[in-house]
PDB file of N, CA and C in Angstrom:
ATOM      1  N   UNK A   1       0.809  -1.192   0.000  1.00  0.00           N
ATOM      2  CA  UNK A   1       0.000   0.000   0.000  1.00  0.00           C
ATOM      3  C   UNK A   1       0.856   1.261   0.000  1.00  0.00           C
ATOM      4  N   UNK A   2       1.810   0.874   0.708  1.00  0.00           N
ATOM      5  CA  UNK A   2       2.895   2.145   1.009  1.00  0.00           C
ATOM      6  C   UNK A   2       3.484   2.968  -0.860  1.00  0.00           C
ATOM      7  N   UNK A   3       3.631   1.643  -1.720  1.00  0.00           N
ATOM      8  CA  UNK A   3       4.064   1.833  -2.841  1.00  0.00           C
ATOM      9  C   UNK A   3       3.047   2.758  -3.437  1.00  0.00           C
ATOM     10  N   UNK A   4       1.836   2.436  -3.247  1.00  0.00           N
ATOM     11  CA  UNK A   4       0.680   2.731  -4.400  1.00  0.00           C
ATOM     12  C   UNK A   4       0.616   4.298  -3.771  1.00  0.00           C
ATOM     13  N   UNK A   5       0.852   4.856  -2.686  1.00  0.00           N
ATOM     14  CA  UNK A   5       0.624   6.366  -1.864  1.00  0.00           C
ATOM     15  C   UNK A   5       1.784   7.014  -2.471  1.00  0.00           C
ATOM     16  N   UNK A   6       3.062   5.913  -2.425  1.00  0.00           N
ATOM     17  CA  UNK A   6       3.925   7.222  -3.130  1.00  0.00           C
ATOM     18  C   UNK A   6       3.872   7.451  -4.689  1.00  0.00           C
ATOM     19  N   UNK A   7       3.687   5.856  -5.679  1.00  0.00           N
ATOM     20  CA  UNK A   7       3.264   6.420  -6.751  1.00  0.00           C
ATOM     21  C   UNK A   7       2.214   8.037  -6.901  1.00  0.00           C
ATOM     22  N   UNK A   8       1.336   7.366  -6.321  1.00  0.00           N
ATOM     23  CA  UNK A   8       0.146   8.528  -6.552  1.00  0.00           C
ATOM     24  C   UNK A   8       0.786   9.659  -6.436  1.00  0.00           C
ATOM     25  N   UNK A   9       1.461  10.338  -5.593  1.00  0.00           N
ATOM     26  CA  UNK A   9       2.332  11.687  -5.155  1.00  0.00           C
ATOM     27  C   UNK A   9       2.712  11.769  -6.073  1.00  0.00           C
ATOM     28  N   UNK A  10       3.673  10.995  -6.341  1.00  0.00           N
ATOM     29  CA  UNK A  10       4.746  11.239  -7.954  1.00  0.00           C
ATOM     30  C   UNK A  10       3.692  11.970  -8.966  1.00  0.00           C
ATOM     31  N   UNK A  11       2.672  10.800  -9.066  1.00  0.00           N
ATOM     32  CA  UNK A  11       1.540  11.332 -10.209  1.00  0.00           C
ATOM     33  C   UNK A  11       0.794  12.302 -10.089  1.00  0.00           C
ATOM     34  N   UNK A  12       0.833  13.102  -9.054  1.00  0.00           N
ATOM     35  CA  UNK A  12       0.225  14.227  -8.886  1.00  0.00           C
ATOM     36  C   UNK A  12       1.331  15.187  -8.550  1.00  0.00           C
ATOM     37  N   UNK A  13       1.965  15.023  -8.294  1.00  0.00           N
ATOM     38  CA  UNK A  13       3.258  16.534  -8.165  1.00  0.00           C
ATOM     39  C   UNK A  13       3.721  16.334  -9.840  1.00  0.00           C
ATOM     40  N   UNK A  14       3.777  15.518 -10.787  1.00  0.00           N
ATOM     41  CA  UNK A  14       4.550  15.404 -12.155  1.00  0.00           C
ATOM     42  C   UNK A  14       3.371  15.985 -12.727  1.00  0.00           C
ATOM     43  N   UNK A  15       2.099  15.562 -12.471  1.00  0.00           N
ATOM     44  CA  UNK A  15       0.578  16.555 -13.065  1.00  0.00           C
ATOM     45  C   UNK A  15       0.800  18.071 -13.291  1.00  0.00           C
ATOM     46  N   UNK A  16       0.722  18.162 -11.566  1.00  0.00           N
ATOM     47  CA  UNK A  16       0.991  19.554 -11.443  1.00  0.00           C
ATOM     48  C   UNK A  16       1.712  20.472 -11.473  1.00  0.00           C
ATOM     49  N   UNK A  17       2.862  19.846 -11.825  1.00  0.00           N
ATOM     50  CA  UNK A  17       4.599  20.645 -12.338  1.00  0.00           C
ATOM     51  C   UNK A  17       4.288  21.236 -13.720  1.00  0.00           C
ATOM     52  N   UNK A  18       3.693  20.348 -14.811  1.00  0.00           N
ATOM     53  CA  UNK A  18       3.132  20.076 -15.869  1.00  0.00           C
ATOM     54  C   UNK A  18       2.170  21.242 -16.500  1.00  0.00           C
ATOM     55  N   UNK A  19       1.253  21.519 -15.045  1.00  0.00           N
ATOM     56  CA  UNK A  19      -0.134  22.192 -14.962  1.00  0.00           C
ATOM     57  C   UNK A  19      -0.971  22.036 -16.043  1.00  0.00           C
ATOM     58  N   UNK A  20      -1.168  20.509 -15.581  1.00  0.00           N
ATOM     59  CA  UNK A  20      -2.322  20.076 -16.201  1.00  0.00           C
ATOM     60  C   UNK A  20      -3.316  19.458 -15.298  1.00  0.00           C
ATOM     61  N   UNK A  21      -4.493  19.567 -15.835  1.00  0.00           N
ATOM     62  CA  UNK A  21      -5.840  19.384 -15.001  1.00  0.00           C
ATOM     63  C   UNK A  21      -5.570  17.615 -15.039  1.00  0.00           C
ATOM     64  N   UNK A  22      -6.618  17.872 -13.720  1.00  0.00           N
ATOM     65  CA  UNK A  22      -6.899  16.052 -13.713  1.00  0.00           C
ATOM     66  C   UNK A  22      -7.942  15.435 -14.894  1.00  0.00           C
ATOM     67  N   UNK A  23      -8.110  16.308 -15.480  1.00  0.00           N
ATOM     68  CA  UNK A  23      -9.502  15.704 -16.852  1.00  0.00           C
ATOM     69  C   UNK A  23      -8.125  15.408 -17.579  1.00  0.00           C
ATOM     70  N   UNK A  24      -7.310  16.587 -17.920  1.00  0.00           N
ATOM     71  CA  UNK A  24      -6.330  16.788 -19.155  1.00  0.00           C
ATOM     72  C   UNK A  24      -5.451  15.165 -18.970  1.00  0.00           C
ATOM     73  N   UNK A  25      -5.086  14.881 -17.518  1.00  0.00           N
ATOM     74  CA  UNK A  25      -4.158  13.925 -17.568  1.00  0.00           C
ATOM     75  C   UNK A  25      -4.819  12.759 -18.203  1.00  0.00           C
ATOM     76  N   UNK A  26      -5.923  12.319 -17.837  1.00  0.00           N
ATOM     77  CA  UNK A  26      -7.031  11.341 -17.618  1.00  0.00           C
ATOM     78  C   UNK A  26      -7.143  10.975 -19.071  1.00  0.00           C
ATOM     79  N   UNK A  27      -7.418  11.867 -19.907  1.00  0.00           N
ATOM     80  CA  UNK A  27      -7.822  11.968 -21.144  1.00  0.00           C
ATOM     81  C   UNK A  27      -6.130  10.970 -21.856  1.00  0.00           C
ATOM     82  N   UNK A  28      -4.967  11.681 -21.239  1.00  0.00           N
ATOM     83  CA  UNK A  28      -4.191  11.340 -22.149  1.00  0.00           C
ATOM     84  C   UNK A  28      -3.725  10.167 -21.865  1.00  0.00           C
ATOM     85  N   UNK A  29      -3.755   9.344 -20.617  1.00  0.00           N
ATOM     86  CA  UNK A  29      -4.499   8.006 -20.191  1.00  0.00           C
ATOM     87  C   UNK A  29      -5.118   7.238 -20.529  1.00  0.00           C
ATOM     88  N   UNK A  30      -5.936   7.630 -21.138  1.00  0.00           N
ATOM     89  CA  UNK A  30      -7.467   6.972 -21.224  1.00  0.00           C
ATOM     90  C   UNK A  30      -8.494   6.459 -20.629  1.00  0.00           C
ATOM     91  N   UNK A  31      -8.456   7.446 -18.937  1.00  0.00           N
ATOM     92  CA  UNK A  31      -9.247   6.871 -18.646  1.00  0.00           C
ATOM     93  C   UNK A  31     -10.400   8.346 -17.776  1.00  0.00           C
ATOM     94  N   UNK A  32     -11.275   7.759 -16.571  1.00  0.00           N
ATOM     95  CA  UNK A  32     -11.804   9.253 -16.471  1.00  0.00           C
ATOM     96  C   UNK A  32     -11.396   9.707 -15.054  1.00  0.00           C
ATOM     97  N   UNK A  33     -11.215  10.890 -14.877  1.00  0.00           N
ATOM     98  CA  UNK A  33     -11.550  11.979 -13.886  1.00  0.00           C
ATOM     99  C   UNK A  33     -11.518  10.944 -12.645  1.00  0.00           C
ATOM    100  N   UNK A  34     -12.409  10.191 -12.264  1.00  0.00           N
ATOM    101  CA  UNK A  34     -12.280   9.759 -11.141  1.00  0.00           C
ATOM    102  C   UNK A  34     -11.354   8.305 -11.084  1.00  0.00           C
ATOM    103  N   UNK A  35     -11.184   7.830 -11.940  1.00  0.00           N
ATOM    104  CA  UNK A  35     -10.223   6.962 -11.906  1.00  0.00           C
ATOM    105  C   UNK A  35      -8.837   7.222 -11.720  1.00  0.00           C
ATOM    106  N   UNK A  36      -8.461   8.600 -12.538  1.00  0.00           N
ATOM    107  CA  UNK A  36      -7.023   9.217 -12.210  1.00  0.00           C
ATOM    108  C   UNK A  36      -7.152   9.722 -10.773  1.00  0.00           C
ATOM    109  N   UNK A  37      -8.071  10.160 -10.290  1.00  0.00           N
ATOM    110  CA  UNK A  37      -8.201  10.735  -9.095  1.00  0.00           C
ATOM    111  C   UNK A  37      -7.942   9.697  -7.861  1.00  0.00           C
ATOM    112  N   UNK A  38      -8.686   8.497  -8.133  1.00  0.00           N
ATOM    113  CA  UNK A  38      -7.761   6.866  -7.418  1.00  0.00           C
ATOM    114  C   UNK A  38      -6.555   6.637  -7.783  1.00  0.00           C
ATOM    115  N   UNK A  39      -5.705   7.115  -8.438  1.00  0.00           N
ATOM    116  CA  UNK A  39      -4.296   6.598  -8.796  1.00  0.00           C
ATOM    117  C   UNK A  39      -4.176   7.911  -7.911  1.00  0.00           C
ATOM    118  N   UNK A  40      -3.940   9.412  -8.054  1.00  0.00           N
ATOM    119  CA  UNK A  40      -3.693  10.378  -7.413  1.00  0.00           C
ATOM    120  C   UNK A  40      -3.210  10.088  -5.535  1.00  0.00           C
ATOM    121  N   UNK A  41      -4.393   9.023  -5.327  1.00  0.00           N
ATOM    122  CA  UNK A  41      -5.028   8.916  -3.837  1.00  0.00           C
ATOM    123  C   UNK A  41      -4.050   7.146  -3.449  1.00  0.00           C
ATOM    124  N   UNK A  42      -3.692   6.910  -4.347  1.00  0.00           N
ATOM    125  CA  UNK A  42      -3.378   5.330  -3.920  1.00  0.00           C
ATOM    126  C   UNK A  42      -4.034   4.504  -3.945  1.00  0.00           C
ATOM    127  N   UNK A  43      -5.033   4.597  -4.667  1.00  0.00           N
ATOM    128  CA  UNK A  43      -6.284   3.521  -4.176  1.00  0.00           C
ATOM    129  C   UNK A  43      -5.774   1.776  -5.354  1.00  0.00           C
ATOM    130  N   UNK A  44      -5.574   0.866  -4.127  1.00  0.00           N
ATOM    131  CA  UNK A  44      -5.515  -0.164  -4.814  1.00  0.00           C
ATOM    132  C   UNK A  44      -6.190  -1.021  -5.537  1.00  0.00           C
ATOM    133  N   UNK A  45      -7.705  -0.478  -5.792  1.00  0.00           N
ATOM    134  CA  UNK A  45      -8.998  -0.830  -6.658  1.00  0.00           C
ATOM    135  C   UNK A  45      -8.028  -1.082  -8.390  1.00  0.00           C
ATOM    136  N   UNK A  46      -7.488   0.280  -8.481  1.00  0.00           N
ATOM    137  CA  UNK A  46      -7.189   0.503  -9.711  1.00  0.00           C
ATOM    138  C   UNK A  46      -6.291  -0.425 -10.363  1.00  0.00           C
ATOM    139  N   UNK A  47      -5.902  -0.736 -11.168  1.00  0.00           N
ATOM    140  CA  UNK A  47      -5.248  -1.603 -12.129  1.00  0.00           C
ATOM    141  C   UNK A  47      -3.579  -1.236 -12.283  1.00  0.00           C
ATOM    142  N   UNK A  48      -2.573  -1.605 -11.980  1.00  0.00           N
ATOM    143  CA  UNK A  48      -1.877  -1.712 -12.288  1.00  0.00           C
ATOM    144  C   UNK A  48      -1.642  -1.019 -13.139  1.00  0.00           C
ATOM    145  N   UNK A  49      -1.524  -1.620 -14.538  1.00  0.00           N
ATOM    146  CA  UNK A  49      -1.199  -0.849 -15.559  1.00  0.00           C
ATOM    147  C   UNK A  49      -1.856   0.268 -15.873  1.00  0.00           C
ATOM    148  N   UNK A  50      -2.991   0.467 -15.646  1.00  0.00           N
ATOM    149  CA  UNK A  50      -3.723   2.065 -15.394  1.00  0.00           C
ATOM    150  C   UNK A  50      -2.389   2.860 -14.639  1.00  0.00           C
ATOM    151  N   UNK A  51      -2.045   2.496 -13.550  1.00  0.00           N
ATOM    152  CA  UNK A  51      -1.132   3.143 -12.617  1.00  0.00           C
ATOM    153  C   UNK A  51       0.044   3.326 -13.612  1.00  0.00           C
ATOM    154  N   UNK A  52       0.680   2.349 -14.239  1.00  0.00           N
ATOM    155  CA  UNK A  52       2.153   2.515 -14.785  1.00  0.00           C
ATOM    156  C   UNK A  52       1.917   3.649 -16.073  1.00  0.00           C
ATOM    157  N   UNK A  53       0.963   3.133 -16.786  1.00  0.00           N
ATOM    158  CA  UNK A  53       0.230   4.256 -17.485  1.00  0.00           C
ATOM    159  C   UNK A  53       0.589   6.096 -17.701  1.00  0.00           C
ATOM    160  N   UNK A  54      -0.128   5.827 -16.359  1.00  0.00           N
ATOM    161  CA  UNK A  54      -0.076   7.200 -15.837  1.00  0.00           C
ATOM    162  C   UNK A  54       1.337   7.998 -15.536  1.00  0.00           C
ATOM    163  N   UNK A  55       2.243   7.040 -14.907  1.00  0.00           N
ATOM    164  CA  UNK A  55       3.610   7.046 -14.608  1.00  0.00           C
ATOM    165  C   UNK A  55       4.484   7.735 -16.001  1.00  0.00           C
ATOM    166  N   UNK A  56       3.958   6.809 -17.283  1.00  0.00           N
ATOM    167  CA  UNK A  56       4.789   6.938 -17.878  1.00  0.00           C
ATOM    168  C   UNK A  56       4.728   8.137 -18.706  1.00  0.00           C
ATOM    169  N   UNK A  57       3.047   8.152 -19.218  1.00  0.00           N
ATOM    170  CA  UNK A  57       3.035   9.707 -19.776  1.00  0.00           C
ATOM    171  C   UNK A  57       3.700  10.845 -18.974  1.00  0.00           C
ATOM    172  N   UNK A  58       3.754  10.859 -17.975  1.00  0.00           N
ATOM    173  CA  UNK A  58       4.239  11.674 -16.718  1.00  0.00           C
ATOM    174  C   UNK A  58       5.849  11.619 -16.881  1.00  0.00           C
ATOM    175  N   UNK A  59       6.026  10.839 -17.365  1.00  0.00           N
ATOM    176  CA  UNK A  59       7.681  10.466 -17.444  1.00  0.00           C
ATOM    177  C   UNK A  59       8.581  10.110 -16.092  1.00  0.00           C
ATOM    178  N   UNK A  60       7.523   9.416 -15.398  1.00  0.00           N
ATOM    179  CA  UNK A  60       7.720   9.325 -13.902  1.00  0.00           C
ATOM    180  C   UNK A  60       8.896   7.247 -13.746  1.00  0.00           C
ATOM    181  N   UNK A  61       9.953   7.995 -13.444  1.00  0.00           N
ATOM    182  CA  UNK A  61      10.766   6.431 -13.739  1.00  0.00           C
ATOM    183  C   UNK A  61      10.114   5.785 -12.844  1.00  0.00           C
ATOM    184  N   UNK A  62       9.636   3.799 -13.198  1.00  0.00           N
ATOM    185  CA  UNK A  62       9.074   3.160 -11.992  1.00  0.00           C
ATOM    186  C   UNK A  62      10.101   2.665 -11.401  1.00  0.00           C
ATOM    187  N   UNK A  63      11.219   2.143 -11.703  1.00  0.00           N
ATOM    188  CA  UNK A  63      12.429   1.768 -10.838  1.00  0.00           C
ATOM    189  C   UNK A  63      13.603   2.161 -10.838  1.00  0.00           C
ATOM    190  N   UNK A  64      13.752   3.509 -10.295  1.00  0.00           N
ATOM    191  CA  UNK A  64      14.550   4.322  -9.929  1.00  0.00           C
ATOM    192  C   UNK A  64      15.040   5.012 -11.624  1.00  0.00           C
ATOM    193  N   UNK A  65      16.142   6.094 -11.471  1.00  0.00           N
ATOM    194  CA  UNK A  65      16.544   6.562 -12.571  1.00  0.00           C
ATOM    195  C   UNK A  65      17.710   5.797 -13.025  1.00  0.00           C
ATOM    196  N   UNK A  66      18.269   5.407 -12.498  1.00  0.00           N
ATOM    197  CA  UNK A  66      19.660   4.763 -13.201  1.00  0.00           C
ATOM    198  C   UNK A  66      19.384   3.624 -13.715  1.00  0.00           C
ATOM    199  N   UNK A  67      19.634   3.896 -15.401  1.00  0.00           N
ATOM    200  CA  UNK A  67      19.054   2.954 -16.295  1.00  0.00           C
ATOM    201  C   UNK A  67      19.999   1.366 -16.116  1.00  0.00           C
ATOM    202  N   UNK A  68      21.518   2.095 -16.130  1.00  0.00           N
ATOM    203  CA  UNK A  68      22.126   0.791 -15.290  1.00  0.00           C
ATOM    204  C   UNK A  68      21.800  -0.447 -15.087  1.00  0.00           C
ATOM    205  N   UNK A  69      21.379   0.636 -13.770  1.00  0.00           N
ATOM    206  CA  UNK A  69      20.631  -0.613 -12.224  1.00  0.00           C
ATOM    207  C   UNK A  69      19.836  -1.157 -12.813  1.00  0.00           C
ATOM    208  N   UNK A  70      18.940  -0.384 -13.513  1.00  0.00           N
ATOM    209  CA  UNK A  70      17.413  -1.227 -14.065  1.00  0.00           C
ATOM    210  C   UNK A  70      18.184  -2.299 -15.028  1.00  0.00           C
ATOM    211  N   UNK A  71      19.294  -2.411 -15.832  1.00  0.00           N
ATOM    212  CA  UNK A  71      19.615  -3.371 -16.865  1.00  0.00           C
ATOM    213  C   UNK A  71      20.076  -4.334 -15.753  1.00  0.00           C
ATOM    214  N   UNK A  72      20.685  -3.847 -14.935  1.00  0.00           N
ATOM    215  CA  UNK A  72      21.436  -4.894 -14.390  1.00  0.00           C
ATOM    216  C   UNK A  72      20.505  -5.831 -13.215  1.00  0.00           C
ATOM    217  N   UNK A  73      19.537  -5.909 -12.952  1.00  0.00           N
ATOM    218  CA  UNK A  73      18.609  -6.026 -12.284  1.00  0.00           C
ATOM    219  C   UNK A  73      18.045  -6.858 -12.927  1.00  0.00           C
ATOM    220  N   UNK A  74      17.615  -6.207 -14.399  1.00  0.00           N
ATOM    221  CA  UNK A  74      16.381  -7.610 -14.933  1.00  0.00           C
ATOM    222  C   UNK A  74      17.789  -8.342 -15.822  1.00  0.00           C
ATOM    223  N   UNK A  75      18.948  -8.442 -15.887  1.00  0.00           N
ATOM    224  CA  UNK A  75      19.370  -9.492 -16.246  1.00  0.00           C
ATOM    225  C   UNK A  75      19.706 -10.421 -15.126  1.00  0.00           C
ATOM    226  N   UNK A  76      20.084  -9.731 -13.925  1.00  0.00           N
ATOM    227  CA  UNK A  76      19.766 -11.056 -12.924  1.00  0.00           C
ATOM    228  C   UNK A  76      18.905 -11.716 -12.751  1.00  0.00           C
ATOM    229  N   UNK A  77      17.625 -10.986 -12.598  1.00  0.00           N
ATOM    230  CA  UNK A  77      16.235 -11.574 -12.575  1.00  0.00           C
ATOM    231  C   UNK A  77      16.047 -12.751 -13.505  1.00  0.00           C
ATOM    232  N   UNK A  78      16.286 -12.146 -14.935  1.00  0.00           N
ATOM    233  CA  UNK A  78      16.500 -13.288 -16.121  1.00  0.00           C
ATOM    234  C   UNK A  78      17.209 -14.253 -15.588  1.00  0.00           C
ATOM    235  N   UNK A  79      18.257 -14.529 -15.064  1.00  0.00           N
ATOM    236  CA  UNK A  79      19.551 -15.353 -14.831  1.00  0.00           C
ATOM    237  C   UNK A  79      18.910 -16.305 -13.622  1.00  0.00           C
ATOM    238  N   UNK A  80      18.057 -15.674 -12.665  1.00  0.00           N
ATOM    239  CA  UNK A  80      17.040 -16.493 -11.623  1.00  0.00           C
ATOM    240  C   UNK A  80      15.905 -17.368 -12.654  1.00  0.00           C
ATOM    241  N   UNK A  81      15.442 -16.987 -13.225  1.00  0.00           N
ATOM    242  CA  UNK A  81      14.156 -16.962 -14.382  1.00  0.00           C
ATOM    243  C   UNK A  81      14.741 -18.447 -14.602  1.00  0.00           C
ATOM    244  N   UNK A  82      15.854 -18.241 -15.347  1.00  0.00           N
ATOM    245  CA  UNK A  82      16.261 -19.405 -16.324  1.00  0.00           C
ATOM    246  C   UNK A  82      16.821 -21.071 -15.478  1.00  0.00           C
ATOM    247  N   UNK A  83      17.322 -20.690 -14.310  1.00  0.00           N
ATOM    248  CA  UNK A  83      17.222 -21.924 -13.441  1.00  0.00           C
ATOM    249  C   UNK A  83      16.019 -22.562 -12.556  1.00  0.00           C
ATOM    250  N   UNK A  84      15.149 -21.604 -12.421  1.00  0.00           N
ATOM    251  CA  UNK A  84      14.131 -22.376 -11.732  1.00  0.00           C
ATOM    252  C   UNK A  84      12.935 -22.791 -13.019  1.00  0.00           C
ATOM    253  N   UNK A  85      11.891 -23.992 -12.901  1.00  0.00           N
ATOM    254  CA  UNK A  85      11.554 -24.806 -13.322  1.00  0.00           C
ATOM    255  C   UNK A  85       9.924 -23.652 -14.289  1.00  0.00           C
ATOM    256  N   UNK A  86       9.640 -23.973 -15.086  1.00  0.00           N
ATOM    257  CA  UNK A  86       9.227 -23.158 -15.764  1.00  0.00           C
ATOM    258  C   UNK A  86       7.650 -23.207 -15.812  1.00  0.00           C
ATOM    259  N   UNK A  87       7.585 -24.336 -14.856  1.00  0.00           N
ATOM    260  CA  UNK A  87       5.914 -24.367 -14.418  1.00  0.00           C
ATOM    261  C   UNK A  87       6.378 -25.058 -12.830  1.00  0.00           C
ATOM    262  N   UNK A  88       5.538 -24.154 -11.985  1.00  0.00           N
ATOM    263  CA  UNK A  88       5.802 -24.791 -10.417  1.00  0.00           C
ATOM    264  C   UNK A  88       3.998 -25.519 -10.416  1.00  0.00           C
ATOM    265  N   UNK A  89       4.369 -27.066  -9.425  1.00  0.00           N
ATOM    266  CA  UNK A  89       2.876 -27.697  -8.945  1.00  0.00           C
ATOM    267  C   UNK A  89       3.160 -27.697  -7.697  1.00  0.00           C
ATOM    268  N   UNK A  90       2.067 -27.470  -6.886  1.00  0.00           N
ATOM    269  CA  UNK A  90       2.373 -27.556  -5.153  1.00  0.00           C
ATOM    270  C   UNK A  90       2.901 -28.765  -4.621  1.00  0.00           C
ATOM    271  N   UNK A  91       3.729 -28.828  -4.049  1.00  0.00           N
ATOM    272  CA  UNK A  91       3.980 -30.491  -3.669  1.00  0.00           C
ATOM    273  C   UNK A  91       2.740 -30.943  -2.636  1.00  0.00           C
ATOM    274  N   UNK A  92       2.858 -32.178  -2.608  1.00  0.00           N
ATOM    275  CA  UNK A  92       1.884 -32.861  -1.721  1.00  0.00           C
ATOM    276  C   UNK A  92       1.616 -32.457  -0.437  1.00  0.00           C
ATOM    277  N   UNK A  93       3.124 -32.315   0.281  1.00  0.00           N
ATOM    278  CA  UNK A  93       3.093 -32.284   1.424  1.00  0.00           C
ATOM    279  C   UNK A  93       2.650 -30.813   1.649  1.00  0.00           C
ATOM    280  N   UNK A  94       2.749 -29.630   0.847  1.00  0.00           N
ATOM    281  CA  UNK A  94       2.462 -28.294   0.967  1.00  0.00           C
ATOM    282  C   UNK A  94       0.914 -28.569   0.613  1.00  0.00           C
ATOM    283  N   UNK A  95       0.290 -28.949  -0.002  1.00  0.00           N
ATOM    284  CA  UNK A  95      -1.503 -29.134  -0.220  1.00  0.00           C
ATOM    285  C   UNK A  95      -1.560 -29.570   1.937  1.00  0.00           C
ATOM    286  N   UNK A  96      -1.021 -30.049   2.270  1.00  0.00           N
ATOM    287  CA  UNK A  96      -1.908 -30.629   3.265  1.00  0.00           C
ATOM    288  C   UNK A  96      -1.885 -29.791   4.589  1.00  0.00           C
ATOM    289  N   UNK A  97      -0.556 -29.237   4.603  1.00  0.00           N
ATOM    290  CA  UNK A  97      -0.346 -28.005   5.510  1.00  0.00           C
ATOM    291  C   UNK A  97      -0.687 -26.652   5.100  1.00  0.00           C
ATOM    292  N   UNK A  98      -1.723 -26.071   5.779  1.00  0.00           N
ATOM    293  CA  UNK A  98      -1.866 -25.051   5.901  1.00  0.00           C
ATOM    294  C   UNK A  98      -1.388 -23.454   5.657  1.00  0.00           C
ATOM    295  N   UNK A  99      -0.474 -23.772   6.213  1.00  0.00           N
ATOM    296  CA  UNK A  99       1.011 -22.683   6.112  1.00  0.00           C
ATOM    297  C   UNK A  99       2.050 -22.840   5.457  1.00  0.00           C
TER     298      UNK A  99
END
């Protein structure tokens, strides 16, 4: 939740740096007035990609600015990706326990 409050900030201080209305942003979004107004607010109703959306027309970086880090990050990720098994089934003993 903590994530989705500071997105929203971002998306409303990058709005209003901008000085553009919340219709104007919405529009270039595609979506309406009160839906940008839930991304604005954090509200986790909203969709994801509605949220990144918004981010990006805004030109708001989602993981940090240093493009770098971001390369170097999803090629580890990739490098995790590629050793673990490419469809997981619950094991038995995890179906029967709870936790």
């Amino acid at each position: 939740m903590e994530a989705l409050q500071i997105l929203g900030k971002q998306v409303r201080v990058a709005r209003r740096e901008r000085h553009w209305t919340l219709q104007g942003l919405a529009s270039r979004v595609g979506v309406t007035a009160p839906t940008m107004r839930k991304i604005e607010h954090g509200d986790p109703t909203v969709a994801l990609g509605v949220a990144f959306e918004a981010a990006s027309v805004l030109g708001i970086p989602l993981f940090g600015d240093d493009a770098l880090r971001r390369t170097v990050e999803e090629r580890r990720l990739d490098d995790r990706l590629a050793v673990l098994p490419g469809r997981v089934r619950e094991s038995s003993a995890r179906r029967r326990a709870p936790f």
